[in-house]
Protein backbone atom coordinates (compact mmCIF):
# COMPACT_ATOMS: atom_id res chain seq x y z
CA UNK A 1 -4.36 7.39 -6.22
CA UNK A 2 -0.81 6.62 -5.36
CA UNK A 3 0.62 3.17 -3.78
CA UNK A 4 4.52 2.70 -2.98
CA UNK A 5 4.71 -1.18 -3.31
CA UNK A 6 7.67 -3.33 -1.44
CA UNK A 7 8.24 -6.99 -1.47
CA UNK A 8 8.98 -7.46 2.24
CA UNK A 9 9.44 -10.87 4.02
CA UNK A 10 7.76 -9.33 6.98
CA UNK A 11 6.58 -6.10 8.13
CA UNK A 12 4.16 -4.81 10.96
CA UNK A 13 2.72 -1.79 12.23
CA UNK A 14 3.01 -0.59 15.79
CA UNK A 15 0.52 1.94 17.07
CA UNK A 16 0.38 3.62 20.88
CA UNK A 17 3.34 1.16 21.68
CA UNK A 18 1.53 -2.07 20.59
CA UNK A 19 2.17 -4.32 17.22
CA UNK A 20 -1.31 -4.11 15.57
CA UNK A 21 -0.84 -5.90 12.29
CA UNK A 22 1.94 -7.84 11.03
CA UNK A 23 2.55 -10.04 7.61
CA UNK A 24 4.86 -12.51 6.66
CA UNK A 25 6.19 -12.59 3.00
CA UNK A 26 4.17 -10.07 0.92
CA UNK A 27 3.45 -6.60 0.30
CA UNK A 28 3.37 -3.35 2.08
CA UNK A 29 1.75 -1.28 0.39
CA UNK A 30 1.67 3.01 1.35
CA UNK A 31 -1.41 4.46 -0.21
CA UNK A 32 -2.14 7.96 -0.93
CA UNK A 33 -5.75 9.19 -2.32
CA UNK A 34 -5.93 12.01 -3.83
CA UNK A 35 -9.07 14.77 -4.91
CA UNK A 36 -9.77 13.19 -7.70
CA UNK A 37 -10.01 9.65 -7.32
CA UNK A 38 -13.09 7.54 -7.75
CA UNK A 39 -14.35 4.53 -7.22
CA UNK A 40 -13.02 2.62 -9.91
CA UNK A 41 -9.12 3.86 -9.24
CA UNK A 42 -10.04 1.37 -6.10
CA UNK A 43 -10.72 -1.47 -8.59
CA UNK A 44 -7.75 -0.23 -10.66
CA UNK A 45 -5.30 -0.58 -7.58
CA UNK A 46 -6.57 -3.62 -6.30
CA UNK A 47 -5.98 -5.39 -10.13
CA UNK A 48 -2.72 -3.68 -9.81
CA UNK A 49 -1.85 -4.94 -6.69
CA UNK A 50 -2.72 -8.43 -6.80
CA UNK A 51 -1.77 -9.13 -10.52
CA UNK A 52 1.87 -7.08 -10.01
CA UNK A 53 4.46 -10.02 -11.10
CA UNK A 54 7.39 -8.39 -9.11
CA UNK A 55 8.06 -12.51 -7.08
CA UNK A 56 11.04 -14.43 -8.91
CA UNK A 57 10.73 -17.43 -10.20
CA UNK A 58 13.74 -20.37 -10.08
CA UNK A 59 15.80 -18.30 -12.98
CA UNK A 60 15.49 -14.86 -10.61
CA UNK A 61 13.32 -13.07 -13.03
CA UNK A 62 9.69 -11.31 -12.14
CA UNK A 63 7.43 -13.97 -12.67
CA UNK A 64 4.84 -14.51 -9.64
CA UNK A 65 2.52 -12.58 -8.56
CA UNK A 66 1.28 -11.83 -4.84
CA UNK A 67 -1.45 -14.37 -5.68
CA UNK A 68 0.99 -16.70 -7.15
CA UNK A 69 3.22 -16.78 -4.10
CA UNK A 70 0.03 -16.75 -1.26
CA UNK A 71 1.50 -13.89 0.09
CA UNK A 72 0.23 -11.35 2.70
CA UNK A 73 -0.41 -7.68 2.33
CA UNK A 74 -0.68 -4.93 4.85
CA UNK A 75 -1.79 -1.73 3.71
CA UNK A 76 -1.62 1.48 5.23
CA UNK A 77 -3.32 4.79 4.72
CA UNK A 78 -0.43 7.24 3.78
CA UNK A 79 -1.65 10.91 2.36
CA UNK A 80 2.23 12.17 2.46
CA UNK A 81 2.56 11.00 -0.79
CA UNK A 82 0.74 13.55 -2.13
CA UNK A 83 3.12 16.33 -0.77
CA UNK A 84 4.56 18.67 -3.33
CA UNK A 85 8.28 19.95 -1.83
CA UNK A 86 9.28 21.38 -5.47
CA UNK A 87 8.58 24.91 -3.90
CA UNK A 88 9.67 26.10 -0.29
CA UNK A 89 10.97 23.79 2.29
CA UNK A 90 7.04 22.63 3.55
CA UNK A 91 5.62 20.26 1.28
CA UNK A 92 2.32 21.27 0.09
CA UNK A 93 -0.25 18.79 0.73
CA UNK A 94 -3.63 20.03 -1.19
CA UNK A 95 -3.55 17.54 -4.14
CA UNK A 96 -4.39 14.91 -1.78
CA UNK A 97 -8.01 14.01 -1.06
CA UNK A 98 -9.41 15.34 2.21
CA UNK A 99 -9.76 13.27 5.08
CA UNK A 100 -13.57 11.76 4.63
CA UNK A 101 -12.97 10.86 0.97
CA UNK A 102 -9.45 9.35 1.69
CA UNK A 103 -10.65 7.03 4.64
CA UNK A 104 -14.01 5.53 1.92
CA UNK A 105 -11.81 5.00 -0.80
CA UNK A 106 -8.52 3.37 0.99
CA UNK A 107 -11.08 1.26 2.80
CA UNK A 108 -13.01 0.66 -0.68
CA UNK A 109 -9.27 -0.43 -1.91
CA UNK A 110 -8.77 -3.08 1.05
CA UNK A 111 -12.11 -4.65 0.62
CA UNK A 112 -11.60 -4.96 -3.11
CA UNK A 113 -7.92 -6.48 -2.11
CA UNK A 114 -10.25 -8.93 0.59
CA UNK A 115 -12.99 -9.90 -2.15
CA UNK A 116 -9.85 -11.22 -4.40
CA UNK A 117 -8.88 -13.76 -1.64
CA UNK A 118 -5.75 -11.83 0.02
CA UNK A 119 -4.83 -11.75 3.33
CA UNK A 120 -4.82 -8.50 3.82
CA UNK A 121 -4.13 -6.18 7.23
CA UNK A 122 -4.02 -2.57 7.88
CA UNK A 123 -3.09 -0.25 9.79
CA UNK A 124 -5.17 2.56 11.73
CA UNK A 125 -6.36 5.47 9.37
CA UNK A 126 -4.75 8.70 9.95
CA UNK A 127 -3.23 6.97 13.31
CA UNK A 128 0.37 7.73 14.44
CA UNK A 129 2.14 4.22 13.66
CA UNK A 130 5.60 3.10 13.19
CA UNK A 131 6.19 0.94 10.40
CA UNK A 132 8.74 -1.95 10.42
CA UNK A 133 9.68 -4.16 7.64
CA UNK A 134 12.58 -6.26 6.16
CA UNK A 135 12.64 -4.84 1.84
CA UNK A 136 13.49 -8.26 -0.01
CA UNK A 137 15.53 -7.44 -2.44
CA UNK A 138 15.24 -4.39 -2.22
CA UNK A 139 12.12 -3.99 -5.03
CA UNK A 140 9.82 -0.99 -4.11
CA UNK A 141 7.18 -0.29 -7.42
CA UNK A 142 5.33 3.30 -7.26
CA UNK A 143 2.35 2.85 -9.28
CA UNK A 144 -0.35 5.75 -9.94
CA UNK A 145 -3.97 5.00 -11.03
């Protein structure tokens, strides 16, 4: 499993020409499953996720967490992070986890997020959506389970 994490002050997702979700100060979060994830790389992300001190405190350093700070998160399915462009100009995209299995354990991961207390909003799976969002700071973490 693989989750690009930004601090944003907002971001939203528009899908068919219509905002569907939107956050204020938070996380988006881009997750990728891939073939062999289980069940408890959910767990594992979610921990991640809502424990990741990456909010400044008064002296600027990385001292709050999302939980810390009452942010938001919105989450969205994203299986291109899985694509392999080291060879040819395609990326090759078999590492990641095929449709079915994705779409149980990203919505596995957002429950788990939910059952911790977050706000938490998504996106569509596998829908075509255009992301906005304002990067604070910028700080962007990639973390793999």
């Amino acid at each position: 499993m693989k989750a690009v994490i930004q601090r944003v002050n907002f971001a939203s997702v528009e899908i068919e020409g219509r905002i569907y979700s939107s956050i204020k100060k938070g996380f988006l979060v881009f997750l990728a499953i891939g073939q062999e994830d289980k069940i408890d790389d959910c767990i594992k992300m979610a921990d991640k996720i809502s424990k990741l001190r990456i909010f400044s405190n008064e002296n600027g350093k990385f001292d709050y967490s999302i939980e810390d700070i009452k942010g938001e998160i919105l989450i969205i399915s994203q299986f291109t992070l899985y694509g392999d462009a080291s060879k040819g100009r395609r990326p090759d995209f078999t590492k990641a986890a095929i449709p079915q299995k994705a779409r149980e354990l990203y919505e596995k991961t957002v429950n788990e997020l939910i059952k911790r207390n977050l706000p938490v909003e998504t996106g569509i799976f596998a829908a075509d959506m255009l992301v906005k969002l304002e990067n604070d700071g910028p700080v962007t973490i990639i973390y793999e389970t």
